[in-house]
C-alpha atoms as a PDB file:
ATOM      1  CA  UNK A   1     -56.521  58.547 -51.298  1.00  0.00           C
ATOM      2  CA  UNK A   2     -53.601  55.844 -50.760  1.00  0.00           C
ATOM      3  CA  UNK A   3     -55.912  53.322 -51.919  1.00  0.00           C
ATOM      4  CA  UNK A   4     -56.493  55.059 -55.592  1.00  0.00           C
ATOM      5  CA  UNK A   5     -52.735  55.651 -55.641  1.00  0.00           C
ATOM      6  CA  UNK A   6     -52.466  52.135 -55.397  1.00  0.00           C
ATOM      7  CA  UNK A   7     -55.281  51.187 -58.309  1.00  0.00           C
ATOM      8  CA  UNK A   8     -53.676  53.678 -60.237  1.00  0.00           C
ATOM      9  CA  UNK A   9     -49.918  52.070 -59.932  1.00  0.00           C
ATOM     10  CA  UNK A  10     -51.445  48.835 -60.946  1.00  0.00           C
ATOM     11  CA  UNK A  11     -53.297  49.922 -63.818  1.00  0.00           C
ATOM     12  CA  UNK A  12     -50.270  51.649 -65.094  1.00  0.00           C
ATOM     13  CA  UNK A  13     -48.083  48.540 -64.404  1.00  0.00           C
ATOM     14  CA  UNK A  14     -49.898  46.208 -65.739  1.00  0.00           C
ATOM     15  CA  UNK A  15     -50.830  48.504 -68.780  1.00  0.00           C
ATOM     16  CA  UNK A  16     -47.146  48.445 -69.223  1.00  0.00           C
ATOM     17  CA  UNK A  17     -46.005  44.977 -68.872  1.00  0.00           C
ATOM     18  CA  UNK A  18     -48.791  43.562 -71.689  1.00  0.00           C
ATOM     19  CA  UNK A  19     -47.271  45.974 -74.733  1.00  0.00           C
ATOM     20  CA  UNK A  20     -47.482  43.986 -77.732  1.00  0.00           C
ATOM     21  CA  UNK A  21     -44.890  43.153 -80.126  1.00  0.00           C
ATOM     22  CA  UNK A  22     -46.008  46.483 -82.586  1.00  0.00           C
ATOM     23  CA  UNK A  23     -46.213  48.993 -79.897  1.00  0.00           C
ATOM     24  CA  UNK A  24     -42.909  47.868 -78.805  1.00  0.00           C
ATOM     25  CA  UNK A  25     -41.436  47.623 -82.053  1.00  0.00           C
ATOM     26  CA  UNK A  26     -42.737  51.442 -82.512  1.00  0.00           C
ATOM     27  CA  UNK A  27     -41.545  52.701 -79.463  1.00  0.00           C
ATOM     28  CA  UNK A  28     -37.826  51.265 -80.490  1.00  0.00           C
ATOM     29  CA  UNK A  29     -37.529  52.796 -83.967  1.00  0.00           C
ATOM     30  CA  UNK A  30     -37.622  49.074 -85.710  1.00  0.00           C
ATOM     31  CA  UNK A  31     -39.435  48.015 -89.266  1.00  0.00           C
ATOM     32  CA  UNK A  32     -40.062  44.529 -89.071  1.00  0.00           C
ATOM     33  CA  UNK A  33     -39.611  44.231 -92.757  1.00  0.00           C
ATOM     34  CA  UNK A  34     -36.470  45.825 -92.685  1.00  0.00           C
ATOM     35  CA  UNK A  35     -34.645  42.681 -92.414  1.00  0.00           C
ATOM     36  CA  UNK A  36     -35.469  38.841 -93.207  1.00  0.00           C
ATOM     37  CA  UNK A  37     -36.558  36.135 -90.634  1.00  0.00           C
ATOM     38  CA  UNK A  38     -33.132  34.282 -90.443  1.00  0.00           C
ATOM     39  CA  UNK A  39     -31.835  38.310 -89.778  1.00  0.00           C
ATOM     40  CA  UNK A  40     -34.010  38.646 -86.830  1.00  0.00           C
ATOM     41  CA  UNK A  41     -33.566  35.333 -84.957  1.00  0.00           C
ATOM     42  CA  UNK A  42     -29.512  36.021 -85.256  1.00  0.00           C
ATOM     43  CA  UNK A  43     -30.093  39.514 -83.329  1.00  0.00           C
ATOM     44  CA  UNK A  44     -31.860  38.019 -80.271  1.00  0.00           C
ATOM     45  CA  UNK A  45     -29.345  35.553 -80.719  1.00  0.00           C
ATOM     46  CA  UNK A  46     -26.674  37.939 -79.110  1.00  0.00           C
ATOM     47  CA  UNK A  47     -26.581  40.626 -76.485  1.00  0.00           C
ATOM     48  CA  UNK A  48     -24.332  42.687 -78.115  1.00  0.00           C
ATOM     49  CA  UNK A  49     -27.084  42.899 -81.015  1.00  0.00           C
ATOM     50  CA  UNK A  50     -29.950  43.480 -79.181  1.00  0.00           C
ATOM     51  CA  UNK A  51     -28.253  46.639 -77.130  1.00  0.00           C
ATOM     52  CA  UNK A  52     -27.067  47.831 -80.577  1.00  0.00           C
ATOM     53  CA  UNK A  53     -31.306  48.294 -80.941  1.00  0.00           C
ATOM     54  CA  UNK A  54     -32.075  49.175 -77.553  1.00  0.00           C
ATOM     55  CA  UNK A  55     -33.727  45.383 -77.023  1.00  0.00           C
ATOM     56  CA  UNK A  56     -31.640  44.561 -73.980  1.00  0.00           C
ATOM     57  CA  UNK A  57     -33.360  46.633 -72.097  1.00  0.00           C
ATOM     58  CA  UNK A  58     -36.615  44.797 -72.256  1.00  0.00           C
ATOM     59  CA  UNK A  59     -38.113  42.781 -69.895  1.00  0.00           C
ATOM     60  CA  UNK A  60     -37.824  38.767 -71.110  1.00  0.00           C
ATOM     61  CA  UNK A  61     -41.896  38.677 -72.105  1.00  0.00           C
ATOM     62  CA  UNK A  62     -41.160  41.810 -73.596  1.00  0.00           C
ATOM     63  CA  UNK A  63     -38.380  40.582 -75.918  1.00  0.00           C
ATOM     64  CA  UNK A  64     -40.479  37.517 -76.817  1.00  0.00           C
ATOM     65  CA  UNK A  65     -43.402  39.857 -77.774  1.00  0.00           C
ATOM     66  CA  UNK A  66     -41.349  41.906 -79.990  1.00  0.00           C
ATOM     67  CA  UNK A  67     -39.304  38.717 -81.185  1.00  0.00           C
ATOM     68  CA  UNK A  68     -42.554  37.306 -82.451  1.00  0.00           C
ATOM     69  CA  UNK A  69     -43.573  40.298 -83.818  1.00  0.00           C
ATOM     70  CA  UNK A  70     -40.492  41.089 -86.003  1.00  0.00           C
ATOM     71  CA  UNK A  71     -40.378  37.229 -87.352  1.00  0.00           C
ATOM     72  CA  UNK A  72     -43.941  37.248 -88.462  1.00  0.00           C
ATOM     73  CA  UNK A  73     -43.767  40.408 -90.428  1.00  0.00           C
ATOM     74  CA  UNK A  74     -40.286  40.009 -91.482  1.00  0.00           C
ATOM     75  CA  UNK A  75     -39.670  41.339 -95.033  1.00  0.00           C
ATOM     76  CA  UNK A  76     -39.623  37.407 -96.251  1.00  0.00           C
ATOM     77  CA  UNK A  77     -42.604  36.116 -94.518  1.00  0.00           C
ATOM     78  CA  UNK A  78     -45.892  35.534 -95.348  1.00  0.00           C
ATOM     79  CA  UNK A  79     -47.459  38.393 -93.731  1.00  0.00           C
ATOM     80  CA  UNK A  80     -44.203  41.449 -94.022  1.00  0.00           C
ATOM     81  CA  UNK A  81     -44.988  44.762 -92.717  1.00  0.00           C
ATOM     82  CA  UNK A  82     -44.219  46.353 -96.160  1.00  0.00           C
ATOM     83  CA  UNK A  83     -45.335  45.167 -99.527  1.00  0.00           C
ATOM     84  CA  UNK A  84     -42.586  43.529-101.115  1.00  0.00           C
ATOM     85  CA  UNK A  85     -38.920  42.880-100.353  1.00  0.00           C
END
């Protein structure tokens, strides 16, 4: 029984730790398109921004994810998560 305890934490951690940018984007309330590229790279810029939206709390592959994420459907780029700006 210890040993499927075991599987089971790992499966659940690992789950965890490979969230992509969208899921974790969902899970913190934040539109992508909602602001413009040079907007985004300014709030992971400083702390005091990113705890404003909860990002702080994020692991550092996490943020990157979700930084990525943000920038490449930013309401100015080529690909923004909302038709138009």
């Amino acid at each position: 029984m210890n040993l499927f305890k075991l599987f089971l934490l790992l499966f659940i951690t690992v789950t965890v730790s490979f969230a992509d940018g969208k899921d974790l984007a969902k899970s913190l309330g934040l539109n992508p398109s909602s602001k413009a590229i040079k907007q985004w790279e300014r709030v992971f810029e400083k702390e005091d921004k990113m705890a404003k939206l909860g990002i702080d709390k994020l692991s550092g592959s996490d943020k990157e994810a979700l930084k990525k994420y943000l920038i490449k459907h930013a309401a100015d780029s080529d690909q923004p998560a909302a038709a138009g700006i």
